[in-house]
Protein backbone atom coordinates (compact mmCIF):
# COMPACT_ATOMS: atom_id res chain seq x y z
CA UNK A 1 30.78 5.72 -23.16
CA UNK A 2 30.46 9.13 -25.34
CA UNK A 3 29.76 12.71 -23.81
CA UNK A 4 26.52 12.09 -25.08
CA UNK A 5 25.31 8.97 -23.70
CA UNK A 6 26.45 10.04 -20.24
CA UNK A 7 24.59 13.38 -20.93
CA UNK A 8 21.32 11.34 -22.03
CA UNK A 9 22.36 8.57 -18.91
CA UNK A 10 22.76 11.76 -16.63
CA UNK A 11 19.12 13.56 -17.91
CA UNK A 12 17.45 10.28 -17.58
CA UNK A 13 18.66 9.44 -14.21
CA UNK A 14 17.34 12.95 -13.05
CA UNK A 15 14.37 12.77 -14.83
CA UNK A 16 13.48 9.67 -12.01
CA UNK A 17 13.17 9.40 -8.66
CA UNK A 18 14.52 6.19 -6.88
CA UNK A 19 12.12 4.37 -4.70
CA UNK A 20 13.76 1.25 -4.05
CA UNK A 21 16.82 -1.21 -5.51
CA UNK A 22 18.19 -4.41 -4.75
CA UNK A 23 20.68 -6.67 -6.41
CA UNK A 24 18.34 -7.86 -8.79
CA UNK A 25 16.27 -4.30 -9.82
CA UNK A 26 15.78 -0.76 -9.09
CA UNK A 27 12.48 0.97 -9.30
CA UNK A 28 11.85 4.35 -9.98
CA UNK A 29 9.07 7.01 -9.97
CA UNK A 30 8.94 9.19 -13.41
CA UNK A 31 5.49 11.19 -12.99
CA UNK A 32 2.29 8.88 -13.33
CA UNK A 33 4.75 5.69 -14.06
CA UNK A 34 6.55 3.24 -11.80
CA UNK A 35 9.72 2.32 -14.03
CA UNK A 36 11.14 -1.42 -12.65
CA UNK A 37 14.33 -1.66 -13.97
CA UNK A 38 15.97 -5.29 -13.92
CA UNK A 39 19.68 -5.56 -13.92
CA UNK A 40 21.89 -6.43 -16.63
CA UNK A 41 21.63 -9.98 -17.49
CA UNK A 42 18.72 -10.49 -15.86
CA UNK A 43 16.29 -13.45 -17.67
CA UNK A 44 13.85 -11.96 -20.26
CA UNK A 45 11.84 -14.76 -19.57
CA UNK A 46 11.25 -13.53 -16.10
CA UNK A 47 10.77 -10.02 -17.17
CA UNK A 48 7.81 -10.84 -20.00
CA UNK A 49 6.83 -13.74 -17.33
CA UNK A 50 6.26 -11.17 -14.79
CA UNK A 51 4.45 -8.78 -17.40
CA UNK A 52 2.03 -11.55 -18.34
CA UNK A 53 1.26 -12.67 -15.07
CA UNK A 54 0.05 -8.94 -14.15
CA UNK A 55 -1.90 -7.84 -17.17
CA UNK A 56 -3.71 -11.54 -16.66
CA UNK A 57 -4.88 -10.48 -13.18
CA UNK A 58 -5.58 -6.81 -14.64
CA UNK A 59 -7.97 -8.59 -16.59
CA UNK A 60 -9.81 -10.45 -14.14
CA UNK A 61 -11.05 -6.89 -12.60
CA UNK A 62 -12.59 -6.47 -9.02
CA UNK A 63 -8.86 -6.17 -7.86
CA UNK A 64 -7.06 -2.74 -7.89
CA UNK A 65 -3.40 -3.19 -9.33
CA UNK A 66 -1.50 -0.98 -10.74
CA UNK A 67 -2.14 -1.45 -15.04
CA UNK A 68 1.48 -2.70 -16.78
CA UNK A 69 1.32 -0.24 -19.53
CA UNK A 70 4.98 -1.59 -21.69
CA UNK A 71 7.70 -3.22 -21.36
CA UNK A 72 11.19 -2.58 -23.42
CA UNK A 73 15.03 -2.24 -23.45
CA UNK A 74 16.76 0.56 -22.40
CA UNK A 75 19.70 1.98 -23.72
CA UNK A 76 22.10 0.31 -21.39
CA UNK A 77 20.78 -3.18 -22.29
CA UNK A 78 18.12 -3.40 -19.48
CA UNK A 79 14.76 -4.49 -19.63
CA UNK A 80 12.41 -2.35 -17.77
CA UNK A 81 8.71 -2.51 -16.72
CA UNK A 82 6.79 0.65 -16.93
CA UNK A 83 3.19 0.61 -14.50
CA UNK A 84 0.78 2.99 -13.35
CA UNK A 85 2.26 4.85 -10.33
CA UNK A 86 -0.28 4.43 -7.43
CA UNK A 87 -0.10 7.81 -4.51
CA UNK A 88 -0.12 6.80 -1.78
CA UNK A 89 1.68 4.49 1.25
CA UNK A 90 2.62 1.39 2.21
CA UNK A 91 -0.30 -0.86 4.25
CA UNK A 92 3.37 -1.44 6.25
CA UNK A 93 4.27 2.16 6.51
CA UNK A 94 0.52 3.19 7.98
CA UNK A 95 0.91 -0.01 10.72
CA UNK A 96 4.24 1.04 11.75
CA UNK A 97 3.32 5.03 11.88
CA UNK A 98 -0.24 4.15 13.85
CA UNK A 99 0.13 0.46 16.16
CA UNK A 100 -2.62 1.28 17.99
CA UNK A 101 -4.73 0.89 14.50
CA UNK A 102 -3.02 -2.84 13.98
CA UNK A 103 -6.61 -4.70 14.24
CA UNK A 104 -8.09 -1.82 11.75
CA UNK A 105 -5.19 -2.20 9.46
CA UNK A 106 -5.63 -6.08 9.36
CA UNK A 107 -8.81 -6.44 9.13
CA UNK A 108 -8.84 -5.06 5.93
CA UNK A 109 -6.22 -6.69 4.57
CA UNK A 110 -7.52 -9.67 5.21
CA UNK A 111 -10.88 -8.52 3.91
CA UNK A 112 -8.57 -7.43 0.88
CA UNK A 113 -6.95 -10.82 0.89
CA UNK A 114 -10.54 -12.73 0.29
CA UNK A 115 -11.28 -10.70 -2.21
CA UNK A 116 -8.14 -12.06 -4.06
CA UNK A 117 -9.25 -15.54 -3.16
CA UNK A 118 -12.60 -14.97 -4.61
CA UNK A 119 -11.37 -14.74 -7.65
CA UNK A 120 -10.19 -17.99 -10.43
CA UNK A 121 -7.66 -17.25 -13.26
CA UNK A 122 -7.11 -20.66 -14.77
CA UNK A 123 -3.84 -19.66 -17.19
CA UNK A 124 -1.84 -18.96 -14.05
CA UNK A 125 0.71 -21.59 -12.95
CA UNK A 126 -0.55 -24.27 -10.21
CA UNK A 127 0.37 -23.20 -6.59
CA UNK A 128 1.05 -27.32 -6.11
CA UNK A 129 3.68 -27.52 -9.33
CA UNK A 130 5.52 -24.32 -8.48
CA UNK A 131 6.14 -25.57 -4.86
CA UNK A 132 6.78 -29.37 -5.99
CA UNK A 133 9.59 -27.63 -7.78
CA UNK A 134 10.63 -25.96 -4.99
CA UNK A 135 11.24 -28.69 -2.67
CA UNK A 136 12.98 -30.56 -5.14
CA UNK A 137 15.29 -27.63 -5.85
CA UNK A 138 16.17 -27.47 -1.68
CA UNK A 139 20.34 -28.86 -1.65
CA UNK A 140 19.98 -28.68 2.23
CA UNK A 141 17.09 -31.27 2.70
CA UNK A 142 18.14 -35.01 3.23
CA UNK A 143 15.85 -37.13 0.56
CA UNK A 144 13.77 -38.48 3.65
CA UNK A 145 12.84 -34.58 4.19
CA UNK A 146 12.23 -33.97 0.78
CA UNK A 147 9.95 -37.08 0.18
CA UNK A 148 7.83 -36.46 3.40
CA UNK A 149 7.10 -32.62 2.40
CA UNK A 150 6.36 -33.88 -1.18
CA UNK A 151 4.15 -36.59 0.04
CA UNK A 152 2.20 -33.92 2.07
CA UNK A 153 2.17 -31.44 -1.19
CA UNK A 154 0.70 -34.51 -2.82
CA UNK A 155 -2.07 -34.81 -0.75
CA UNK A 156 -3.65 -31.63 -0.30
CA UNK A 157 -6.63 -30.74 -2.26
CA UNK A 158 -6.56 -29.48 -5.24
CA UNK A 159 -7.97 -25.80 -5.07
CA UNK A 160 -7.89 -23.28 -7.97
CA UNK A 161 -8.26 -20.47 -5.91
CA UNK A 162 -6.03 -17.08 -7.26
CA UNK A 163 -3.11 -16.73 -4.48
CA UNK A 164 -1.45 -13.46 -4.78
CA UNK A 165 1.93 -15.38 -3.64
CA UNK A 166 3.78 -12.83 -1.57
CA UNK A 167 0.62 -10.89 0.25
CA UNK A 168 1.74 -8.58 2.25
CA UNK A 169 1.44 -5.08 3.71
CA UNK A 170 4.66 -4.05 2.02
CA UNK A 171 3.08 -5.00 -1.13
CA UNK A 172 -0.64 -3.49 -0.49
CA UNK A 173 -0.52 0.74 -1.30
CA UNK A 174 -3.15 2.88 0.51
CA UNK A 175 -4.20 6.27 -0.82
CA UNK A 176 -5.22 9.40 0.73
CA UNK A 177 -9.22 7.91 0.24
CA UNK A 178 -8.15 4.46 1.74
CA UNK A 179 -8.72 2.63 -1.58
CA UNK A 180 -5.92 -0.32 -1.77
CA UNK A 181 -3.96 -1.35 -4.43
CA UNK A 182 -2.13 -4.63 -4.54
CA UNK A 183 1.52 -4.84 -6.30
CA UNK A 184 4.17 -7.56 -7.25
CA UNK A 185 2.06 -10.13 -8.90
CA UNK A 186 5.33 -12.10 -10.27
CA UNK A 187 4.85 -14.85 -7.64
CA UNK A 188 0.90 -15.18 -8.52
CA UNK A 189 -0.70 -18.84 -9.25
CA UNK A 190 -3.91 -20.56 -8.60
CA UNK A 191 -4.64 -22.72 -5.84
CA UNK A 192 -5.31 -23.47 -2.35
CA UNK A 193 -5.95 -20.26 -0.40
CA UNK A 194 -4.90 -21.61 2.78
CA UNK A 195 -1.22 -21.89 1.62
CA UNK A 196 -1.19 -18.43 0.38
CA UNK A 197 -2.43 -17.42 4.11
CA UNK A 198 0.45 -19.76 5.59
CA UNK A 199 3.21 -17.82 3.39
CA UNK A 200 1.29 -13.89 4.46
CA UNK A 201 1.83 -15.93 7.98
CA UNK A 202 5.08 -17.01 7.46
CA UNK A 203 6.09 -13.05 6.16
CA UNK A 204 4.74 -11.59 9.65
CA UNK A 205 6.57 -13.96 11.53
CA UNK A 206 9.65 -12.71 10.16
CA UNK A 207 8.38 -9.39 11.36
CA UNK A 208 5.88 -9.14 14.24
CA UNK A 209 4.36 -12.61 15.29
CA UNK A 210 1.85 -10.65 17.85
CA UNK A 211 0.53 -9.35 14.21
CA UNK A 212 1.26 -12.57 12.80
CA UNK A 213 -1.20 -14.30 15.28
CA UNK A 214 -3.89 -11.74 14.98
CA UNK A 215 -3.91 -11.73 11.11
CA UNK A 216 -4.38 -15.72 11.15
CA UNK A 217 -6.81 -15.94 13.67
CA UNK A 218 -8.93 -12.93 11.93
CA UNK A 219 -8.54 -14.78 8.92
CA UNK A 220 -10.11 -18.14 10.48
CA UNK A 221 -12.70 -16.29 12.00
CA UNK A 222 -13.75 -14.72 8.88
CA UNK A 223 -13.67 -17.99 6.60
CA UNK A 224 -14.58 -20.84 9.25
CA UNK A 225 -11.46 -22.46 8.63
CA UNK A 226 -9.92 -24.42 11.06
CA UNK A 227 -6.37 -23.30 12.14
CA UNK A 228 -5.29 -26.48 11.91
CA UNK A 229 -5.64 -26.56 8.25
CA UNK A 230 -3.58 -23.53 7.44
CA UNK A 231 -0.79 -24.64 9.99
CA UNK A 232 -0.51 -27.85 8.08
CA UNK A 233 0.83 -25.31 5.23
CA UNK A 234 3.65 -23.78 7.29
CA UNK A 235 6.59 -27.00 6.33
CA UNK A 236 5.43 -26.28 3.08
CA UNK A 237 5.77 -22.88 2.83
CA UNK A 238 8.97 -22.83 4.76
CA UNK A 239 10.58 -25.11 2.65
CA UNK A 240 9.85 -23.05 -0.63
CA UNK A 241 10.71 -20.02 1.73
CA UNK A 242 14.50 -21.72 1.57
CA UNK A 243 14.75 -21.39 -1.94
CA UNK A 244 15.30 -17.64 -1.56
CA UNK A 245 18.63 -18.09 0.45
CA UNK A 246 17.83 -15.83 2.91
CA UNK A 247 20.29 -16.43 5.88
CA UNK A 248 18.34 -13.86 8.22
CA UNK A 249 15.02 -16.77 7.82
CA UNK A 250 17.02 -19.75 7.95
CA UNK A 251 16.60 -20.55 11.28
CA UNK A 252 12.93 -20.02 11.80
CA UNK A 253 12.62 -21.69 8.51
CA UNK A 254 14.18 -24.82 9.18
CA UNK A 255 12.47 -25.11 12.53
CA UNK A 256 8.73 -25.42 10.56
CA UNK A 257 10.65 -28.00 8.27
CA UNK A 258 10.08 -31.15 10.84
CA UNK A 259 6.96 -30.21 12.09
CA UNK A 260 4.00 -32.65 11.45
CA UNK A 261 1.45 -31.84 14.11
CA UNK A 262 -0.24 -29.09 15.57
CA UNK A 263 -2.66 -28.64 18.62
């Protein structure tokens, strides 16, 4: 590398403020943008995939998300995302500074969360295919496994609902005047809302299943819906859960896998 790449590399690097990295991407603040850089390698087609999938729900409007504003290569051969940079913390920061405002804090998320639901965007992927590809994908289940959870896949009803995919409070920004803003639409399709409130379940359970029981009874109450309906989600949702290879969910994963009935 020449003295003046690294001095470009160097002023770019200062230039931005970190905000978060894993082994896949590193995201960084640079004034009014939110800069997601992906790692070397990574799939274009997931990059432009996740691009496409966000200015689609921009478009739908009546959501706040943060507006994609380009995507390119950087110098180093990385593609990189650049968004709107929304002020402003984490739904999961505010529940963890202030517990005793839990019911407040899910309330309107799930309020938030209905709003999503309200909504149709019929180029999105279907909910039903994604997961059918999941399953199928899943070396760990014996075919009997696999061809009972795809038999139950098969015969839910077919909603075209618009599930955000990976609702959570990590993923919902609050600022100073309470106004949300919803991020990390990559996982977005359209379908049944119930499943999308099994996986938000699922994600609390990992976390805080007192929460985790309070957001899916508040979200019952709200719609009507019989519990019964959304739990019928959970083998579902585990099973594309495993796809992730997450060895810290494995066991509560596999433990939804096998079962069929709930009181």
């Amino acid at each position: 590398m020449s003295n003046q790449h690294q001095k470009k590399e160097g002023e770019f690097r200062m230039a931005r403020e970190l905000i978060s990295k894993n082994a896949t991407k590193s995201v960084y603040r640079d004034g009014d943008m939110a800069i997601k850089v992906f790692c070397k390698g990574f799939p274009k087609a997931e990059v432009l995939n996740e691009a496409l999938v966000s200015a689609r729900i921009e478009e739908i409007g009546g959501i706040n998300i943060p507006a994609t504003l380009k995507v390119e290569v950087d110098d180093d051969g990385c593609w990189a995302i650049y968004k709107e940079f929304i002020n402003g913390k984490t739904l999961k920061q505010l529940m963890d500074e202030n517990p005793d405002k839990l019911d407040e804090y899910l309330n309107q998320m799930v309020d938030l969360q209905l709003t999503i639901h309200s909504k149709t965007c019929p180029l999105l992927n279907k909910l039903k295919d994604k997961m059918a590809r999941q399953i199928s994908e899943i070396e760990e289940l014996n075919p009997v496994n696999r061809y009972d959870l795809l038999t139950r896949l098969d015969s839910t009803p077919k909603h075209i609902k618009l599930c955000h995919g990976d609702f959570q409070p990590e993923n919902i920004i609050v600022k100073e005047d309470g106004t949300m803003y919803v991020l990390d639409w990559v996982h977005a399709t359209q379908g049944n809302a119930s499943a999308d409130v099994a996986r938000t379940y699922l994600l609390f359970c990992l976390d805080n299943q007192e929460a985790a029981d309070k957001y899916m009874d508040l979200f019952c109450k709200k719609t009507g819906t019989d519990k019964r309906y959304v739990q019928q989600w959970l083998p579902l949702v585990a099973a594309a859960q495993l796809t992730k290879k997450r060895p810290e969910e494995a066991e509560l994963l596999h433990s939804w896998l096998n079962v069929c009935d709930y009181q």
